[in-house]
Protein backbone atom coordinates (compact mmCIF):
# COMPACT_ATOMS: atom_id res chain seq x y z
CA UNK A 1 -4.05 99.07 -88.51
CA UNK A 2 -7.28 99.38 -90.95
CA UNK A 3 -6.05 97.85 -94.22
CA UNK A 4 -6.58 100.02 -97.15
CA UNK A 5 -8.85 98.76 -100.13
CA UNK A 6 -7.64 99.96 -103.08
CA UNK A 7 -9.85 101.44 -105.84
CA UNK A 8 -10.32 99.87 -109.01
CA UNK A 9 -12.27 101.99 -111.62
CA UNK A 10 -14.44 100.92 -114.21
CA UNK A 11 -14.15 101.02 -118.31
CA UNK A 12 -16.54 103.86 -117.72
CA UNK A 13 -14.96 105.62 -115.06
CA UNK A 14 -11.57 105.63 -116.98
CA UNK A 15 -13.06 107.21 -119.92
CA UNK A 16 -14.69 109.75 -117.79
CA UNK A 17 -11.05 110.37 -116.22
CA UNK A 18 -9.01 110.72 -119.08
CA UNK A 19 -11.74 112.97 -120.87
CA UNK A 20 -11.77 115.42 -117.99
CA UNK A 21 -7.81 114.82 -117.77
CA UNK A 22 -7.84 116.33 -121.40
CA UNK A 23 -10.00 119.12 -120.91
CA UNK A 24 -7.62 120.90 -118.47
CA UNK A 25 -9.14 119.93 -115.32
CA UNK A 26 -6.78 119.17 -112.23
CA UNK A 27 -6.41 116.15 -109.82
CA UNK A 28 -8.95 117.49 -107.18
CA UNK A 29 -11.57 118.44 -109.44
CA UNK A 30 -11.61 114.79 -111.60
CA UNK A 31 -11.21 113.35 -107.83
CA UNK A 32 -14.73 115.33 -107.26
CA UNK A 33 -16.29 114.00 -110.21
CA UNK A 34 -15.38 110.53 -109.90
CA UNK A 35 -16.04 110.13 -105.83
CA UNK A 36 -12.29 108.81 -105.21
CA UNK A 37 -9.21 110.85 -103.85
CA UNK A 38 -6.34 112.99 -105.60
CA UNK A 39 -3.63 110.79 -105.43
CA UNK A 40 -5.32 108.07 -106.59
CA UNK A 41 -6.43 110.01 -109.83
CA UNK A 42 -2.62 110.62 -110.12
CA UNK A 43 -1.63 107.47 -110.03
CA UNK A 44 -4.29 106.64 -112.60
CA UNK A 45 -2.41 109.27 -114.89
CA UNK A 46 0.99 109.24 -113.92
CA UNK A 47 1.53 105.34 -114.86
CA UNK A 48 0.31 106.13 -118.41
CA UNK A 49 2.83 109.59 -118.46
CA UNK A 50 -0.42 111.57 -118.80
CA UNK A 51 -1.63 110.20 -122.05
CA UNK A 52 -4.96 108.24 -122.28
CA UNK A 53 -4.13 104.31 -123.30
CA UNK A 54 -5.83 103.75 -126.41
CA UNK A 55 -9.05 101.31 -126.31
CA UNK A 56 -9.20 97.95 -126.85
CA UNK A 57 -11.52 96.81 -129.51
CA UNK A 58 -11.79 93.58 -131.03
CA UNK A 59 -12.87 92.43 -134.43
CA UNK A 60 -16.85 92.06 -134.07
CA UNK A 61 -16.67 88.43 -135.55
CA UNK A 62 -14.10 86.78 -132.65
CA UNK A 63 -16.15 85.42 -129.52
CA UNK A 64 -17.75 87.90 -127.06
CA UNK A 65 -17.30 87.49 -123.17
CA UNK A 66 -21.30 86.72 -123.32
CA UNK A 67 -20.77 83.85 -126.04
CA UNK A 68 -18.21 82.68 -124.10
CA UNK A 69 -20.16 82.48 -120.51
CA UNK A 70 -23.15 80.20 -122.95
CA UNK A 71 -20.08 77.97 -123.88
CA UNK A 72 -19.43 77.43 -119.95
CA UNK A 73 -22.87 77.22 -119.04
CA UNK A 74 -23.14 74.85 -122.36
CA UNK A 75 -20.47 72.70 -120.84
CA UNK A 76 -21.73 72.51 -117.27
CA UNK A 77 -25.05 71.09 -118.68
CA UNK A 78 -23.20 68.64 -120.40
CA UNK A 79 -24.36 70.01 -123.89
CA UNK A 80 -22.94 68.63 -126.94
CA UNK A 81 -20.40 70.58 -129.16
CA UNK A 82 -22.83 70.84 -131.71
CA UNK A 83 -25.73 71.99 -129.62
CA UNK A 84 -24.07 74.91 -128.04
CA UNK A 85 -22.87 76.22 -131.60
CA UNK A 86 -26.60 76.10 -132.61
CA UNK A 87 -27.31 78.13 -129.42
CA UNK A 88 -25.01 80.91 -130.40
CA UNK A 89 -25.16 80.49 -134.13
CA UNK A 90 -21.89 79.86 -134.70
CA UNK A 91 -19.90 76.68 -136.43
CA UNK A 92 -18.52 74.08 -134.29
CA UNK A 93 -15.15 74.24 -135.65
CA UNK A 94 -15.17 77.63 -133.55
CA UNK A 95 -16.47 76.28 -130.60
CA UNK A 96 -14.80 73.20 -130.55
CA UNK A 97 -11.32 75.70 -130.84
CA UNK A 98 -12.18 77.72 -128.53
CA UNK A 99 -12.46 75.15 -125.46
CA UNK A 100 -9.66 72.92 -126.64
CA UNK A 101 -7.34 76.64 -126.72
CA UNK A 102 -8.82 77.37 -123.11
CA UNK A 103 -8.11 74.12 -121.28
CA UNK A 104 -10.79 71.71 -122.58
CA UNK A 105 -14.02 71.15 -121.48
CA UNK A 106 -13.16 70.27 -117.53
CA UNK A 107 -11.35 73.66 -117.18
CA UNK A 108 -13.09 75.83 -119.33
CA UNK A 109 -13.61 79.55 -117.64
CA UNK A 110 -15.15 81.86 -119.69
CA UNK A 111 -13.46 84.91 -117.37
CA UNK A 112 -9.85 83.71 -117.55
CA UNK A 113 -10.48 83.00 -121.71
CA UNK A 114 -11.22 86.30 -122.19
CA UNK A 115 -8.23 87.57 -120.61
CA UNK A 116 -6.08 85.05 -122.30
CA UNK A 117 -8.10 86.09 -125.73
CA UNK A 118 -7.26 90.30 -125.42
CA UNK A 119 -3.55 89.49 -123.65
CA UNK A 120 -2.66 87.20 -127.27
CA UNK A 121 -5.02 89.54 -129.35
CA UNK A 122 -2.36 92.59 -127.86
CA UNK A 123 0.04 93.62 -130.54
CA UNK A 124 1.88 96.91 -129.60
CA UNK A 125 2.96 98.51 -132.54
CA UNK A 126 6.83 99.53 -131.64
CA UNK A 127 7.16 103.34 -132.66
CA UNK A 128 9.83 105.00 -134.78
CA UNK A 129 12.63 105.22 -132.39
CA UNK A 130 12.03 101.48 -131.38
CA UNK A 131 12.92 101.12 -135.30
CA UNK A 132 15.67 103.52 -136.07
CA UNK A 133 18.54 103.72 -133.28
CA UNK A 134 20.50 105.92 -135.29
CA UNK A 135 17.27 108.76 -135.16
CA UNK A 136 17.14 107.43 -131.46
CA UNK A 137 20.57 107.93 -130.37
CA UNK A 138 20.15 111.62 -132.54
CA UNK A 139 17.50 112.57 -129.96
CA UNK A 140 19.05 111.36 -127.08
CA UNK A 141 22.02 113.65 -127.76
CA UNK A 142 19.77 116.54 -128.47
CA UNK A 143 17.68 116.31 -125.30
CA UNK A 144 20.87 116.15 -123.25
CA UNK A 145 22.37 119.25 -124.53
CA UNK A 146 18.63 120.92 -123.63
CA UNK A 147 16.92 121.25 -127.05
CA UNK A 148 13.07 120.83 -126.76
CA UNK A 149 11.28 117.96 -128.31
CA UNK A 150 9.78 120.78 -130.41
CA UNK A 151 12.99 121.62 -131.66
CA UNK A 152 14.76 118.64 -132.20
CA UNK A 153 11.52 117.89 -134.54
CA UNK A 154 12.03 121.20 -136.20
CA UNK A 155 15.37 120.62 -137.01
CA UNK A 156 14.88 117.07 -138.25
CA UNK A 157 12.29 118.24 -140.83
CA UNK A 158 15.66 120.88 -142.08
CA UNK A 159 17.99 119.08 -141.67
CA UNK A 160 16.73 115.47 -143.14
CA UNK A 161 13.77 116.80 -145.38
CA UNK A 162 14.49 114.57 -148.50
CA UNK A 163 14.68 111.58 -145.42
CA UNK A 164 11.24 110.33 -143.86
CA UNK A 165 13.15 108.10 -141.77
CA UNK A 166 15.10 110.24 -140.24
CA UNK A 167 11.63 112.71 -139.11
CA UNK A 168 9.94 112.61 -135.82
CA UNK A 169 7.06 114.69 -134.62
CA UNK A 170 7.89 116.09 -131.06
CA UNK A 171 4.81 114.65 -129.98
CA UNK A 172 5.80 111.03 -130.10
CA UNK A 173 9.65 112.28 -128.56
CA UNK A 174 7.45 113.29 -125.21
CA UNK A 175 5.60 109.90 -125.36
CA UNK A 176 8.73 108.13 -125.49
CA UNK A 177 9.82 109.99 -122.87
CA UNK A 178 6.68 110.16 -120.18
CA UNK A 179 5.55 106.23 -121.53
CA UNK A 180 8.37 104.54 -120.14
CA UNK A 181 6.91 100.80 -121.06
CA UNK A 182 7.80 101.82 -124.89
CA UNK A 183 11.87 101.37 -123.26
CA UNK A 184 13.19 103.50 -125.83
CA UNK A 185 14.52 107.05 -124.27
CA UNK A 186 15.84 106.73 -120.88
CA UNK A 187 13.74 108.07 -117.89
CA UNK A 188 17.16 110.42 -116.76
CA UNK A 189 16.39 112.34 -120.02
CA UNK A 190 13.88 113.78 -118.19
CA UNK A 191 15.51 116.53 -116.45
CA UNK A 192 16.88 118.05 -119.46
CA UNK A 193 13.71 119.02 -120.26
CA UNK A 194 12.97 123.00 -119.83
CA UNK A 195 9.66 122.29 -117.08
CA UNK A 196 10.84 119.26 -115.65
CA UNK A 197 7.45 118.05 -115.73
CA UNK A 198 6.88 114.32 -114.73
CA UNK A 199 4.13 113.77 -117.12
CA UNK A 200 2.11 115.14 -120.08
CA UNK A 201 0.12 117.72 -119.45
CA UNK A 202 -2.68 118.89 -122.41
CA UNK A 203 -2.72 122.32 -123.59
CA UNK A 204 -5.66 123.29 -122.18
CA UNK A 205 -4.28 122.96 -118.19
CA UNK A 206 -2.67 126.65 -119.26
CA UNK A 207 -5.72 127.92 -119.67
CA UNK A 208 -8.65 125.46 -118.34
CA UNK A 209 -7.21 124.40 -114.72
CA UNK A 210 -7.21 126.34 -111.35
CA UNK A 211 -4.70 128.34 -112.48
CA UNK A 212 -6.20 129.74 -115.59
CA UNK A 213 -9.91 129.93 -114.44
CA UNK A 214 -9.16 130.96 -110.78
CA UNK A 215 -7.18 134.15 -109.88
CA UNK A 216 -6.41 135.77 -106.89
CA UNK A 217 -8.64 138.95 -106.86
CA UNK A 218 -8.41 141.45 -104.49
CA UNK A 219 -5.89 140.09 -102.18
CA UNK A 220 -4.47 142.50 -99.31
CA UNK A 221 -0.59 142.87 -99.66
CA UNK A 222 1.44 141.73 -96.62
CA UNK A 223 2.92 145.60 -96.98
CA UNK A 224 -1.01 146.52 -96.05
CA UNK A 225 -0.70 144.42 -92.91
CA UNK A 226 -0.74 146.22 -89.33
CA UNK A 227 2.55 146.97 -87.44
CA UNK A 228 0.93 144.75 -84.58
CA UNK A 229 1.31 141.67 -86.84
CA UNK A 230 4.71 142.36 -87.95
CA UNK A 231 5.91 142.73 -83.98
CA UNK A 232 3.43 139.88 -82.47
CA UNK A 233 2.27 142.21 -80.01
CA UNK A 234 -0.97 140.24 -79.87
CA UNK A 235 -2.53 136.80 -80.57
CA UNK A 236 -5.01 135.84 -83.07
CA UNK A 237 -2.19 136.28 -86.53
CA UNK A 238 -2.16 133.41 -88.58
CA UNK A 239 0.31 131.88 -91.27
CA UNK A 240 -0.36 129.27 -93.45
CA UNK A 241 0.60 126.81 -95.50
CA UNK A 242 -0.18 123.62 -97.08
CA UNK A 243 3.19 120.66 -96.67
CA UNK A 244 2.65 118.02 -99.69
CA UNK A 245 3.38 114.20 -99.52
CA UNK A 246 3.23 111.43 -102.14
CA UNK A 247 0.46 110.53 -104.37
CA UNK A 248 -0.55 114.62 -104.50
CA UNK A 249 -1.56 114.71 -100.94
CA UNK A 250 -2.07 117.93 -98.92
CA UNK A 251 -2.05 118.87 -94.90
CA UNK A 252 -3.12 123.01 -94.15
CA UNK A 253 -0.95 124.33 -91.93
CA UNK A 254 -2.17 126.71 -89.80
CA UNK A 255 0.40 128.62 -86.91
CA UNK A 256 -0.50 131.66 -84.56
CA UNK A 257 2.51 134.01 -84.64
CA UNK A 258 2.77 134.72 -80.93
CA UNK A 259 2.73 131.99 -79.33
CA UNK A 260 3.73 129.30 -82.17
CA UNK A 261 0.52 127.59 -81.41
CA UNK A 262 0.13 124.64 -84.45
CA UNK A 263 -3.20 123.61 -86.00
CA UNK A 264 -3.47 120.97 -88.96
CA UNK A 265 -6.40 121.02 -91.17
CA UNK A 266 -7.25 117.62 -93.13
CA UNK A 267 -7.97 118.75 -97.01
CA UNK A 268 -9.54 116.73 -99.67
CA UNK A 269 -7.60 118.29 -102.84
CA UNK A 270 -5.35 121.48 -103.69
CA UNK A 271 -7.91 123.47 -105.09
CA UNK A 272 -9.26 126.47 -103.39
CA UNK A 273 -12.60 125.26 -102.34
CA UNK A 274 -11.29 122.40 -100.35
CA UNK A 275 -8.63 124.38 -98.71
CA UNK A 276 -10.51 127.09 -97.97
CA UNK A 277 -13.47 124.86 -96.83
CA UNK A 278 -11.17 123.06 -94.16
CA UNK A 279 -9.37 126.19 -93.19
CA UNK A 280 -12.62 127.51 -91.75
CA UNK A 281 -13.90 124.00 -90.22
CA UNK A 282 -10.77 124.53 -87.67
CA UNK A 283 -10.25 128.19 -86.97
CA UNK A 284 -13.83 128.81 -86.40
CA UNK A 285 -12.90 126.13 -83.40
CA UNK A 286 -11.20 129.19 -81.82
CA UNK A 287 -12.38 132.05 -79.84
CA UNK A 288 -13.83 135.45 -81.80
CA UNK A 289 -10.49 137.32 -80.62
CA UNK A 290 -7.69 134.85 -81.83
CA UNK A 291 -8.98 135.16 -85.39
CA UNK A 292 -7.55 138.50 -86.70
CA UNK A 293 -5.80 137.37 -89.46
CA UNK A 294 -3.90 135.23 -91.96
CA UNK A 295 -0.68 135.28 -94.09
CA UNK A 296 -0.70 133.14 -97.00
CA UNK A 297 1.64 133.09 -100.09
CA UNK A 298 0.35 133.12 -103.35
CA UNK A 299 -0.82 130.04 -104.02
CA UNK A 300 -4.25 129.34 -106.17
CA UNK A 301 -5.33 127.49 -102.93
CA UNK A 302 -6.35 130.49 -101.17
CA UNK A 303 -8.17 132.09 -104.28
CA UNK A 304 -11.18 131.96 -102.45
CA UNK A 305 -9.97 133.97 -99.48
CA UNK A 306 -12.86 136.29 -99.62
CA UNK A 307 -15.23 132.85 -98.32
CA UNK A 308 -12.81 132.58 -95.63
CA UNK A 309 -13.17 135.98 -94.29
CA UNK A 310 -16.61 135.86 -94.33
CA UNK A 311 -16.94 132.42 -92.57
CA UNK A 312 -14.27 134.10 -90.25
CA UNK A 313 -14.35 137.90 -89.98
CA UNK A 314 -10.45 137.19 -90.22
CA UNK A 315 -8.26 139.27 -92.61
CA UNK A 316 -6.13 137.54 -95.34
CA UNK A 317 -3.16 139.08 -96.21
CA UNK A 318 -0.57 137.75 -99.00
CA UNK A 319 3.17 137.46 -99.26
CA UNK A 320 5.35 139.04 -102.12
CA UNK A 321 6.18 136.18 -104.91
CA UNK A 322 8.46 133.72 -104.39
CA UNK A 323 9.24 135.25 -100.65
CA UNK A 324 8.42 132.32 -98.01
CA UNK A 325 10.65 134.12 -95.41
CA UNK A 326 7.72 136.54 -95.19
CA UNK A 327 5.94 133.88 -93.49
CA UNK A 328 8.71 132.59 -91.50
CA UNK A 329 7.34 131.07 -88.31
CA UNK A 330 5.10 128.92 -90.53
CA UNK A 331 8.08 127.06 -92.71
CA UNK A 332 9.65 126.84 -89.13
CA UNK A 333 7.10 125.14 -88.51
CA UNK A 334 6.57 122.87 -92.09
CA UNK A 335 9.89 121.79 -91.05
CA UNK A 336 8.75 120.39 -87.47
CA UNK A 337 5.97 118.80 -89.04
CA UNK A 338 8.57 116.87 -91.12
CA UNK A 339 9.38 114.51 -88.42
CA UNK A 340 6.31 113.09 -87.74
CA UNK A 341 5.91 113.67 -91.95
CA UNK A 342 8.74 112.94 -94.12
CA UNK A 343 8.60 113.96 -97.78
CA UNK A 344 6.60 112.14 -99.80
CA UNK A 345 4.96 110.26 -96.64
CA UNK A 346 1.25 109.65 -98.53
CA UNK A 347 -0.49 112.25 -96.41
CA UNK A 348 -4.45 111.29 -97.95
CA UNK A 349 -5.10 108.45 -95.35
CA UNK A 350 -4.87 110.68 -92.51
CA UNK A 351 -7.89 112.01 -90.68
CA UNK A 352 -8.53 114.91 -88.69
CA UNK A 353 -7.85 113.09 -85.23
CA UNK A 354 -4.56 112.10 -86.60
CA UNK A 355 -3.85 115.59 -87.58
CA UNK A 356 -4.91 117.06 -84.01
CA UNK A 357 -2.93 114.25 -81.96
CA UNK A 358 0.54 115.38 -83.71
CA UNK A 359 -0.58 119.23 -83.07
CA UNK A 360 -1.20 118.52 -79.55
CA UNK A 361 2.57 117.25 -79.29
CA UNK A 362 4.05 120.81 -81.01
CA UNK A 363 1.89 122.69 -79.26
CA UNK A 364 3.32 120.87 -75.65
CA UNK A 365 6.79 121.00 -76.91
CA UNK A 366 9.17 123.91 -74.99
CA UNK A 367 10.14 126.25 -77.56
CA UNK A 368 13.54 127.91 -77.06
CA UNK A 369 12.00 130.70 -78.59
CA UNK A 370 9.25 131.86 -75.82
CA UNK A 371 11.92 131.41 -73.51
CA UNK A 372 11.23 127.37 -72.99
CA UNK A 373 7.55 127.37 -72.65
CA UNK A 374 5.09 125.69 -75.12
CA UNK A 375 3.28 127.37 -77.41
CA UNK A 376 -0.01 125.99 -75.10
CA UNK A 377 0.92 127.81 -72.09
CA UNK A 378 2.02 130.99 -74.04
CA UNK A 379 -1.80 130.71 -75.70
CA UNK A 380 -3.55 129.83 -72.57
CA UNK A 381 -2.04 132.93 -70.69
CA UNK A 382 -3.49 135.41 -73.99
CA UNK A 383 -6.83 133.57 -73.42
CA UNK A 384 -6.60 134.50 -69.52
CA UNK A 385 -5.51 137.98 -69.66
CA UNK A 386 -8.06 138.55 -72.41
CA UNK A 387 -11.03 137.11 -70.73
């Protein structure tokens, strides 16, 4: 089995993350920007709770990682004390601290000081609930009979306005609650919130994301679609979907309504572009006549259905809201897929050979359905009395 490499991002690469975090864009689109993968941009943000840690900086006059690699090199060269303060200008009280604090001058690392110098330069400052359990334990109550962080705040500032102590802005109640290394509100507090969301999300993902900049624009209503679709009199109707797994991982799902025939389409992100991208990589695999159309619901990822039927010549059709029994045969088929898948199986490792060898085995498997055949032979026999 290849073994993964996991990716470690630089100082400048986490700025450039949480800066694009904050301006509303989503997983797929930062993944884009920053050459990595989805799920590994939100595990980036999800161990923070969606709010950017705040930089380290250090007093200009303590030792710099630079001074510190002369001292080593000073040491190795068997430099005196004295010499190697001259070289970086410095007393040799400070120098003389410095290697004695880091092992002496046998063990000295310049790397592993450093660390040790930020790690006992890091003083967390503990925040107002840390310092007041009574305010804490007036939260907690609030949140569990539903009140908003918003509220609670509101109602502090009414109720206690002659008391500073006993105010709170609502922004530092979600903090406690997404930032769970502060240990002050308990992670089960959660799900009294009204969203349910996992982690902080800015202001601007209402209106900046997918969702706000994208919309669905001249989508066909499944109520527009032919009466041969809705009684699988012929092949070449599509319904799709995409199945999710851990780390904000996607799959396209892609199953002919006659014959129950299964492809899987690797993606690269939620967003439209990638879905739509890999959605016609596959199904322009297939024969002109077995591409007639496709049911989706109305999910941003197939905003750009209008690429698709161009790349495709196939129709796109969409379901009602919050209706997946309109689609039917493919959450049937989701559901399959959930063997070889369970939820939150991490679904970004696989590739497209992976994909195809677990569509091979639906697509061999007897349905009860087409009266114990596979979904194959039911599509080989269209292809045959078609050509």
């Amino acid at each position: 089995m290849k073994k993964r490499i996991k990716r470690k991002f630089t100082d400048t690469e986490l700025a450039r993350c949480w800066a694009l975090w904050r301006s509303g864009l989503g997983y797929s689109d930062i993944a884009r920007d920053l050459h990595s993968k989805p799920g590994t941009i939100f595990g980036v943000i999800r161990i923070h709770g969606g709010y950017a840690p705040p930089r380290r900086t250090r007093n200009p006059q303590h030792l710099r990682l630079s001074e510190r690699e002369d001292i080593s090199r000073g040491l190795a060269q068997k430099l005196s004390i004295r010499a190697i303060a001259r070289q970086l200008n410095r007393a040799p009280s400070t120098v003389l601290r410095e290697i004695r604090r880091h092992g002496g001058s046998t063990q000295y690392r310049a790397h592993h000081a450093q660390e040790r110098a930020l790690k006992r330069a890091s003083r967390p400052k503990p925040c107002k609930l840390a310092l007041n359990a009574g305010l804490c334990q007036l939260v907690s109550d609030k949140l569990e009979r539903k009140w908003s962080p918003e509220q609670i705040a509101g109602w502090l500032r009414v109720r206690y306005k002659h008391d500073a102590t006993m105010q709170i802005s609502h922004e530092t109640i979600y903090k406690s609650l997404y930032v769970q290394a502060r240990g002050v509100l308990k992670k089960e507090l959660l799900k009294h919130l009204r969203y349910g969301h996992k982690m902080r999300h800015t202001r601007a993902h209402s209106t900046r994301g997918d969702r706000g900049t994208i919309r669905i624009v001249n989508g066909l209503s499944i109520r527009e679609r032919p009466l041969e679709v809705q009684d699988r009199a012929i092949a070449g109707h599509w319904e799709g979907d995409l199945i999710t797994g851990s780390g904000n991982s996607h799959v396209a799902t892609l199953v002919e309504r006659k014959s129950r025939y299964t492809l899987l389409a690797q993606v690269n992100g939620k967003d439209s572009e990638s879905v739509v991208s890999a959605i016609i990589r596959e199904i322009t695999k297939l024969p002109l006549h077995l591409r007639q159309s496709l049911t989706w619901d109305r999910g941003m990822e197939m905003a750009k259905h209008r690429d698709l039927h161009v790349a495709t010549n196939m129709m796109v059709y969409f379901c009602d809201p919050q209706s997946p029994w309109q689609r039917g045969t493919n959450e049937n088929t989701n559901r399959l897929l959930r063997q070889y898948y369970p939820k939150k199986t991490p679904l970004g490792h696989l590739e497209q050979k992976d994909l195809d060898m677990v569509a091979r085995e639906l697509n061999e498997r007897p349905r009860k359905t087409l009266g114990f055949l596979s979904p194959a032979d039911v599509l080989s026999k269209t292809v045959a009395l078609t050509g």
